[in-house]
Protein backbone atom coordinates (compact mmCIF):
# COMPACT_ATOMS: atom_id res chain seq x y z
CA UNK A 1 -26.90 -15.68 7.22
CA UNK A 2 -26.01 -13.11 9.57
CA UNK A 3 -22.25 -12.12 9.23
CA UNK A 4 -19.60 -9.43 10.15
CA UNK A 5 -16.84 -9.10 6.87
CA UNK A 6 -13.65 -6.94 7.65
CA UNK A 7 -11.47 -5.66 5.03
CA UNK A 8 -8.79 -3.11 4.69
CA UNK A 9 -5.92 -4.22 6.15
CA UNK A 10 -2.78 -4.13 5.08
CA UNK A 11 1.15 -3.77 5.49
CA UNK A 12 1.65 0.59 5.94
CA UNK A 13 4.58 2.38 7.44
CA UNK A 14 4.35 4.38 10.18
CA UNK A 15 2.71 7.36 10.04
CA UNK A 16 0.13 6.01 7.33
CA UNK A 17 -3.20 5.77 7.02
CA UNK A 18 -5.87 2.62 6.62
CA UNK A 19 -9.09 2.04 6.90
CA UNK A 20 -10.66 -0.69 7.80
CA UNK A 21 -14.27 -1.83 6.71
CA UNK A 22 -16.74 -3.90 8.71
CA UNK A 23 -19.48 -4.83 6.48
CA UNK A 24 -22.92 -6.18 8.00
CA UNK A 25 -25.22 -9.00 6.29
CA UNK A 26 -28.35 -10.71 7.97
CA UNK A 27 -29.06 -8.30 10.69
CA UNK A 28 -29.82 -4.85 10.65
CA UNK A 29 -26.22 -2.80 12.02
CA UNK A 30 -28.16 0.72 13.20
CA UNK A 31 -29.90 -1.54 15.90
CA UNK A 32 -26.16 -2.89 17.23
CA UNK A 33 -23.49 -1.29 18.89
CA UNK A 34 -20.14 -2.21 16.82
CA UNK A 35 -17.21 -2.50 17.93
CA UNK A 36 -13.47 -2.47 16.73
CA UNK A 37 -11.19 -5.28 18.55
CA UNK A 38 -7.57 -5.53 17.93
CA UNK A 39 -5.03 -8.45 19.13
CA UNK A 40 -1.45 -8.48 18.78
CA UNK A 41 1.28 -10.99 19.15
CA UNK A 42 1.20 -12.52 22.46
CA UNK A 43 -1.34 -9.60 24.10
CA UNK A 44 -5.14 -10.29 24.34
CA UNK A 45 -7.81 -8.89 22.62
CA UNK A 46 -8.55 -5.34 23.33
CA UNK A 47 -11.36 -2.93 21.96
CA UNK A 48 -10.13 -0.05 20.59
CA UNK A 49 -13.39 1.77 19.62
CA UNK A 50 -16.72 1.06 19.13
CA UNK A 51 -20.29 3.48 17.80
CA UNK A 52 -23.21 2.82 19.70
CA UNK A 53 -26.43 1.82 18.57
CA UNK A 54 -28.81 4.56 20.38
CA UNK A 55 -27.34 7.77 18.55
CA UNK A 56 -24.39 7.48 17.21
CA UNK A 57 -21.72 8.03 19.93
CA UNK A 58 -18.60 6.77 19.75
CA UNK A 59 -15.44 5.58 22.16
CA UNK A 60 -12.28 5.22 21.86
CA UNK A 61 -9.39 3.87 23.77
CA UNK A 62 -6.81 6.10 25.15
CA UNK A 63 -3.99 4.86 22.86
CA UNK A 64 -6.12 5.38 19.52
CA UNK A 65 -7.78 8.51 20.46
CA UNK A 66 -7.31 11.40 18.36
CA UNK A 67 -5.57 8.67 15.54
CA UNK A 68 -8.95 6.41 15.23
CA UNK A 69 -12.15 7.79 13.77
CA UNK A 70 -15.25 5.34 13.90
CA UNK A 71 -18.12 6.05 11.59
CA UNK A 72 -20.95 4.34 10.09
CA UNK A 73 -22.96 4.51 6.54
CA UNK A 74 -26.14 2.95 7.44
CA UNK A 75 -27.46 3.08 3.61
CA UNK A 76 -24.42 0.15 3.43
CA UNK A 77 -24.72 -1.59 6.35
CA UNK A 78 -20.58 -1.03 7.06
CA UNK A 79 -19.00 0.67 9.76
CA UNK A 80 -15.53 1.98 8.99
CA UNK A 81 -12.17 2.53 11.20
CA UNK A 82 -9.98 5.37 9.65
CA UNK A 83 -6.54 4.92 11.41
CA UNK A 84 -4.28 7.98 10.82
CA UNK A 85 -1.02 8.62 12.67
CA UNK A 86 -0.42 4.30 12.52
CA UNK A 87 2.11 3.29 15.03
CA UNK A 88 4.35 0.44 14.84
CA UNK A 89 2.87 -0.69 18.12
CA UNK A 90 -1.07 -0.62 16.26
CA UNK A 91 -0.17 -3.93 14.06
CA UNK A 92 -2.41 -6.48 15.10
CA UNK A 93 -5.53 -8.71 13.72
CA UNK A 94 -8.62 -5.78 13.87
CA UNK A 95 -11.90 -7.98 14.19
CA UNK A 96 -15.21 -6.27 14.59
CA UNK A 97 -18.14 -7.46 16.69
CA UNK A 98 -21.89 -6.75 17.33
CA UNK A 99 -24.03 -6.67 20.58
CA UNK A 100 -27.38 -5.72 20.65
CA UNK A 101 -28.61 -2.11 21.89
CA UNK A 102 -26.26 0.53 23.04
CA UNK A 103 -23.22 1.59 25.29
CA UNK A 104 -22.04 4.64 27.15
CA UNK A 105 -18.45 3.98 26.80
CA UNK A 106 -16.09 2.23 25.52
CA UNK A 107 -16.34 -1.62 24.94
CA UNK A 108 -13.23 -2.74 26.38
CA UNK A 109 -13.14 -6.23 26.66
CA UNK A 110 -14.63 -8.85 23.63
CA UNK A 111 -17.15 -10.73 26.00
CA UNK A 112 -20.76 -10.72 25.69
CA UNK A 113 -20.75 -9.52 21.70
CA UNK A 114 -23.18 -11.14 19.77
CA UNK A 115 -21.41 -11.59 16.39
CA UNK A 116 -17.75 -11.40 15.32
CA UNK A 117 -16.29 -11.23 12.26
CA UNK A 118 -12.80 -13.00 11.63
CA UNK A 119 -10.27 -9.85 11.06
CA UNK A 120 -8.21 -8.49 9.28
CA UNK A 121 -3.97 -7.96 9.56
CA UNK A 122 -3.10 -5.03 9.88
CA UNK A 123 0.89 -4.49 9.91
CA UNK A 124 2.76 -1.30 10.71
CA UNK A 125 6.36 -1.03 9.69
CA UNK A 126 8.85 1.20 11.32
């Protein structure tokens, strides 16, 4: 059964730090670009970084940059998000996704992945 897990959210107060997991099952994650996705309240779904499949590189959008760190361990099939810095602004439902191959940039919009998983809440307090 191919599948996508996140985990890691949580409630944190700004200025805090979470990571978020995305754990792979059923298909092999070094041959996929992932990607992070976030959607708040009334705002559509935006990717906020993603690590590409061909060697590793990785994107971020310009309102996580320098915050966000993407990184993979291949030996557990899970790509991780470390959020530092978190913003009020960052709380929103973080899904991951998977497309086949690799990118040059950033994955900005959620079309054309191949598998999602179904997020997880992650709530920044001021």
């Amino acid at each position: 059964e191919v599948q996508l897990v996140e985990s890691g959210g949580g409630l944190v107060q700004a200025g805090g730090s979470l990571r978020l997991s995305c754990a792979a099952s059923g298909f092999t994650l070094d041959d996929y670009t992932i990607g992070w996705f976030r959607q708040a309240p009334g705002k559509e779904r935006e990717g906020v970084s993603c690590i590409s499949s061909d060697d590793g590189g990785s994107y971020y959008a310009d309102s996580v940059r320098g915050r966000f760190t993407i990184s993979k361990d291949s030996a557990k099939n899970t790509v991780y998000l470390l959020m530092n810095s978190l913003k009020p602004e960052d709380t929103a439902v973080y899904s991951c996704a998977a497309v086949n191959g690799e990118v040059a940039g950033l994955i900005k919009y959620s079309t054309g992945m191949d598998y999602w998983g179904t997020g997880t809440l992650v709530t920044v307090s001021s």
